[in-house]
C-alpha atoms as a PDB file:
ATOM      1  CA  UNK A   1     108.430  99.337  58.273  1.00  0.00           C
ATOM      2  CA  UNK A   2     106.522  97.935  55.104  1.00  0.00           C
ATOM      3  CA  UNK A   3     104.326  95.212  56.741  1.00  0.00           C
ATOM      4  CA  UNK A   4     103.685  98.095  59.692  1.00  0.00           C
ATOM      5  CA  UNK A   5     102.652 100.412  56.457  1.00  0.00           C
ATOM      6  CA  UNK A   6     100.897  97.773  54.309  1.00  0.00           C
ATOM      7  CA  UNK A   7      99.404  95.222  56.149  1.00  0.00           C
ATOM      8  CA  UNK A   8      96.338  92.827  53.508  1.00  0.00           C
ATOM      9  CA  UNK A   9      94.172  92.058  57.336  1.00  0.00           C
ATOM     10  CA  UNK A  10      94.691  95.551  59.151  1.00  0.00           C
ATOM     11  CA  UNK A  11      94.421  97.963  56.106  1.00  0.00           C
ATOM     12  CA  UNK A  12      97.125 100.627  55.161  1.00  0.00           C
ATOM     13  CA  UNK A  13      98.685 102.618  58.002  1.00  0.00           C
ATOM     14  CA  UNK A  14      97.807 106.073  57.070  1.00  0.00           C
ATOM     15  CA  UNK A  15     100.682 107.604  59.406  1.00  0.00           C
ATOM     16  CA  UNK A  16     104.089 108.349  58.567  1.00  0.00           C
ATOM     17  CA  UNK A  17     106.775 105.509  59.068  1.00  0.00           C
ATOM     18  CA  UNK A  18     110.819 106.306  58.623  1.00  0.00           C
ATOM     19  CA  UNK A  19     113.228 103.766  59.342  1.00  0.00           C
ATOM     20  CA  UNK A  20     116.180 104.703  61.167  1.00  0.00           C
ATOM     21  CA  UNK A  21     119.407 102.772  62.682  1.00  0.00           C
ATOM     22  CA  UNK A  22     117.839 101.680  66.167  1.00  0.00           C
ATOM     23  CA  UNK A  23     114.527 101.988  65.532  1.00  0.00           C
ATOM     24  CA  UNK A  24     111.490 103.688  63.595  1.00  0.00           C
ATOM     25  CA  UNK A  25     110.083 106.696  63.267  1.00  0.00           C
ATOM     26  CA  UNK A  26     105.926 106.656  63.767  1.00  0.00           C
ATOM     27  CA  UNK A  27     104.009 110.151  63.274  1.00  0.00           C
ATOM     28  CA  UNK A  28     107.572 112.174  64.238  1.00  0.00           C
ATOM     29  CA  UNK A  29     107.917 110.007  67.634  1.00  0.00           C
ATOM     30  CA  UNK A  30     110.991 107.460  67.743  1.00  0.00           C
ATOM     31  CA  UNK A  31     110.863 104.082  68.547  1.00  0.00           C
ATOM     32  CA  UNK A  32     113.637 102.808  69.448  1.00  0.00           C
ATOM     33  CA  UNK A  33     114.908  99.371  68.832  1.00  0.00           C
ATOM     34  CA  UNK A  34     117.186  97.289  71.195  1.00  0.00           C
ATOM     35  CA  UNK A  35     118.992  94.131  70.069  1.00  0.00           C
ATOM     36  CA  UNK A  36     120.302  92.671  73.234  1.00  0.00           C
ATOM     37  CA  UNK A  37     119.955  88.915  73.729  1.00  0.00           C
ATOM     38  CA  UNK A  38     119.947  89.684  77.474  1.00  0.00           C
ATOM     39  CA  UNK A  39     117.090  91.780  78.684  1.00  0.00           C
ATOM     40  CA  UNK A  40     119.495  92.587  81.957  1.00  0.00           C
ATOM     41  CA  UNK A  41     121.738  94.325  79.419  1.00  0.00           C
ATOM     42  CA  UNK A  42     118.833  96.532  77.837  1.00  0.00           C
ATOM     43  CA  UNK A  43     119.380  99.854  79.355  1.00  0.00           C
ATOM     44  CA  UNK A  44     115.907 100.524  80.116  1.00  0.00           C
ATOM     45  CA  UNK A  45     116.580 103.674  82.925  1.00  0.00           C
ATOM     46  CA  UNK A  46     118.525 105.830  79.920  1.00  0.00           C
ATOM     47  CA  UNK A  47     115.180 105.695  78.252  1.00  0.00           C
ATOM     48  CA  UNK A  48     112.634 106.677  80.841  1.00  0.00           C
ATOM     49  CA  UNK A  49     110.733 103.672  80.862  1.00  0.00           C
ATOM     50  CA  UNK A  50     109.246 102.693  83.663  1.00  0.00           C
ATOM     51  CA  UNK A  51     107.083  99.628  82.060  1.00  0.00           C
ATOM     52  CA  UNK A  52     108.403  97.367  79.953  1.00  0.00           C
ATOM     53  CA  UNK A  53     106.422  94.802  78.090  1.00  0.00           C
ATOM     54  CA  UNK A  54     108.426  91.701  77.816  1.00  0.00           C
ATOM     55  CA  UNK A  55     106.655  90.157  74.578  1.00  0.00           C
ATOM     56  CA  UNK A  56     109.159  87.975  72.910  1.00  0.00           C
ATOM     57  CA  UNK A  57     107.827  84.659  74.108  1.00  0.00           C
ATOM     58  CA  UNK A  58     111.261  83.527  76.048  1.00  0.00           C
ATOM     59  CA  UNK A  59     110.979  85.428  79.178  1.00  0.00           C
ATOM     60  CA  UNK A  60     107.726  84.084  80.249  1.00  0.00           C
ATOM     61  CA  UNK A  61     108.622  83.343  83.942  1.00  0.00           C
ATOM     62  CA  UNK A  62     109.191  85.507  86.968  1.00  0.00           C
ATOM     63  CA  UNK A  63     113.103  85.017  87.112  1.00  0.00           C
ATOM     64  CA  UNK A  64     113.627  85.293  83.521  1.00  0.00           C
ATOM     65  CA  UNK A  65     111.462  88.810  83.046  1.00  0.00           C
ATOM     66  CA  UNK A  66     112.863  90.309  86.114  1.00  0.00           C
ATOM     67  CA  UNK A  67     115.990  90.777  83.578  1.00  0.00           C
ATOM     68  CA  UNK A  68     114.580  93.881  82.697  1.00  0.00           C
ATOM     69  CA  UNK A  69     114.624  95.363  86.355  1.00  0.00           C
ATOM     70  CA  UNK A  70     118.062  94.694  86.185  1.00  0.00           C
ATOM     71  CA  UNK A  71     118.195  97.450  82.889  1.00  0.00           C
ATOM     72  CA  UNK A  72     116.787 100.134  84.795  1.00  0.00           C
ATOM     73  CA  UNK A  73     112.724  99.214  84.393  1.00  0.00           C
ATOM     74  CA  UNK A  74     110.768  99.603  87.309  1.00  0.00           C
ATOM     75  CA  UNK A  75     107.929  96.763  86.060  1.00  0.00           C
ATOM     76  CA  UNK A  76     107.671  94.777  83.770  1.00  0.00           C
ATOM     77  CA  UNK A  77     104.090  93.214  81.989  1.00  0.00           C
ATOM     78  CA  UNK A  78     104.988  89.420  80.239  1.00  0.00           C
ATOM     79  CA  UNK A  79     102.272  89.748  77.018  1.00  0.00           C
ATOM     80  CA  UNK A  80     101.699  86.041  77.413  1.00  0.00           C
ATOM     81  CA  UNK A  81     100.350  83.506  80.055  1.00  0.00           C
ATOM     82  CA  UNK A  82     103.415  82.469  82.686  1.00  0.00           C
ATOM     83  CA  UNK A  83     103.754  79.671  84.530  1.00  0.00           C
ATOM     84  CA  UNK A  84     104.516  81.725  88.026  1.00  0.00           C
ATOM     85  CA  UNK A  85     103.661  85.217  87.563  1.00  0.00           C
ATOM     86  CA  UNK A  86     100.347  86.587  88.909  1.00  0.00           C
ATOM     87  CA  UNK A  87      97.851  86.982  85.568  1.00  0.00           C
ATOM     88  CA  UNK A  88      95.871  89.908  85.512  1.00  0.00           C
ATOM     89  CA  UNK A  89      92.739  90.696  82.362  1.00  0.00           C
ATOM     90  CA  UNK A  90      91.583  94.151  82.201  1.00  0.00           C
ATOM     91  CA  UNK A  91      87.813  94.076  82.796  1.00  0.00           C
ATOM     92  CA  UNK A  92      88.407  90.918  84.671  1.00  0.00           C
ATOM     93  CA  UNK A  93      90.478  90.840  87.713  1.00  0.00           C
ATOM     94  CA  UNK A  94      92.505  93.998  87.224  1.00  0.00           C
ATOM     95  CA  UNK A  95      91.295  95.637  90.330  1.00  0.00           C
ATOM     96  CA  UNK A  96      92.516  92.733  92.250  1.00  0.00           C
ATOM     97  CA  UNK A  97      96.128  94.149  90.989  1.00  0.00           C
ATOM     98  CA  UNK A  98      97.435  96.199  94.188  1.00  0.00           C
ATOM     99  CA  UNK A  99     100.933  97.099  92.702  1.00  0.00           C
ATOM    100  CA  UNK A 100     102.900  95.136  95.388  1.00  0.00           C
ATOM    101  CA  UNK A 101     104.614  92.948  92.582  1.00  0.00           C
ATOM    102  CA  UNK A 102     107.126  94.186  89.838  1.00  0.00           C
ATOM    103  CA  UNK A 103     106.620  91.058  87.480  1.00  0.00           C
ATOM    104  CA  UNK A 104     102.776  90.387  86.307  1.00  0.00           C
ATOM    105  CA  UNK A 105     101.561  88.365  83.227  1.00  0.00           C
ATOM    106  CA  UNK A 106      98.196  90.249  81.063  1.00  0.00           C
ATOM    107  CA  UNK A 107      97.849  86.700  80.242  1.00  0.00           C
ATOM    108  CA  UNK A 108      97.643  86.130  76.117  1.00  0.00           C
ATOM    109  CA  UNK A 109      95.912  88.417  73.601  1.00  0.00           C
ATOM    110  CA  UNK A 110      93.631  86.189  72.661  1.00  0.00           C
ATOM    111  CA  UNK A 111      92.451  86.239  76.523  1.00  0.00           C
ATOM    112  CA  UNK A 112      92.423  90.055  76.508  1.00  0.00           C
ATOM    113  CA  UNK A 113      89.757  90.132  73.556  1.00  0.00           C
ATOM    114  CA  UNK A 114      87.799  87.408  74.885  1.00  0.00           C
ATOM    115  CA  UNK A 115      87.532  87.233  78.765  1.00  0.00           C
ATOM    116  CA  UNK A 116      85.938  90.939  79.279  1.00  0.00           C
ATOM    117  CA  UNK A 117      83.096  90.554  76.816  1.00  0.00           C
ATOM    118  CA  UNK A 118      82.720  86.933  77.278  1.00  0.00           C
ATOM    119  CA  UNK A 119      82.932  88.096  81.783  1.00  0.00           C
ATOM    120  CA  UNK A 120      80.125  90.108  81.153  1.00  0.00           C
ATOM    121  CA  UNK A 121      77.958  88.115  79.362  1.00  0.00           C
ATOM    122  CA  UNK A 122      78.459  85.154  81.020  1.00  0.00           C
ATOM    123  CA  UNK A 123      77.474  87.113  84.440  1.00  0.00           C
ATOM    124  CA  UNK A 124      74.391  88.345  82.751  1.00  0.00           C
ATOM    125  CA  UNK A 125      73.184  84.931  80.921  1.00  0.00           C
ATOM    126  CA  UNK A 126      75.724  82.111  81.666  1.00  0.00           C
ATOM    127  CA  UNK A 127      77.707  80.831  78.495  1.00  0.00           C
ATOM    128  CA  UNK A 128      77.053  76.985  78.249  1.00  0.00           C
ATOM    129  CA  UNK A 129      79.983  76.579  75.133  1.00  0.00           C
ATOM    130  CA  UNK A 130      81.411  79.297  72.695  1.00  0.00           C
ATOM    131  CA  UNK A 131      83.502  79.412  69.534  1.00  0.00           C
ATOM    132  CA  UNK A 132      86.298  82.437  68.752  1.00  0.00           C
ATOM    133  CA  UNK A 133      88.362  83.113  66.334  1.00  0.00           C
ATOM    134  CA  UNK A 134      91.030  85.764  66.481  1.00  0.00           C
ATOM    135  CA  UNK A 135      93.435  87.645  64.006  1.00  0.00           C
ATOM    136  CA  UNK A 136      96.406  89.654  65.606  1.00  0.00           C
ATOM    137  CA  UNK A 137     100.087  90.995  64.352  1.00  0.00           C
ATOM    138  CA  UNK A 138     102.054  88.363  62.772  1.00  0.00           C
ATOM    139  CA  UNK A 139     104.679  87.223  64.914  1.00  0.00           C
ATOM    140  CA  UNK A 140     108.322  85.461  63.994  1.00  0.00           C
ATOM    141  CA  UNK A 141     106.871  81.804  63.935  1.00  0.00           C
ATOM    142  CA  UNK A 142     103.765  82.785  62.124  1.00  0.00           C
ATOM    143  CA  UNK A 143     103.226  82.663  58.580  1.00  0.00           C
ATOM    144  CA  UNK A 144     101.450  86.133  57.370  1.00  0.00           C
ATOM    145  CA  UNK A 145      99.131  86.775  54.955  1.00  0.00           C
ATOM    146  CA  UNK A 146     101.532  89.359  53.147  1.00  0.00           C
ATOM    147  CA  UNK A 147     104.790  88.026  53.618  1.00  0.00           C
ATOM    148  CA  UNK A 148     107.546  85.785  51.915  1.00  0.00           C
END
């Protein structure tokens, strides 16, 4: 809850964060937290979710996401590119998504920032070579700028 409150890149969080056994608190709406090694084991139907976004890196593959379905969840979105599972960018190709498939990959969220504005003006004037840089939430292998 700390480095969601206080974050040196992001700024403070100005909501109200409360920690609580299986999850957090945010603005009087729980979170709730699931430790399960086994997404299949994640019981996804007792809490209404129909979409689950499978973004711990390890399930990045058709099979190993469709664990999820197997909790309850109707579809699931990997938050990272996958080697098998159809890739859809909002802005991009999204309206190519018809629904038909319960497993899709939003590709990587460096991707999602880059690929609609980069799509349009790359339509309009054709991009010979570009340079990005992005900053996004720390992550478990990532080193961040407030941590230990």
């Amino acid at each position: 809850a700390y480095m969601l409150k206080y974050d040196s890149t992001h700024g403070q969080f100005k909501g109200d964060i409360k920690v609580l056994a299986d999850g957090l608190e945010v603005n009087g709406k729980k979170v709730k937290f699931y430790t399960e090694r086994d997404p299949a084991n994640i019981p996804w139907a007792e809490s209404e979710a129909y979409y689950v976004v499978e973004s711990t890196g390890v399930f990045t593959t058709t099979e190993k996401a469709k664990a999820h379905l197997k909790g309850g969840a109707k579809k699931v979105v990997i938050s990272a590119p996958s080697a098998d599972a159809p890739m859809y960018v909002m802005g991009v190709n999204n309206e190519t998504y018809t629904g038909d498939v319960d497993v899709i990959s939003n590709a990587s969220c460096t991707t999602n920032c880059l690929a609609p504005l980069a799509k349009v003006i790359n339509d309009e004037f054709t991009i010979i070579e570009g340079l990005m840089t992005t900053i996004h939430s720390y992550t478990a292998t990532q080193k961040t700028v407030d941590g230990p």
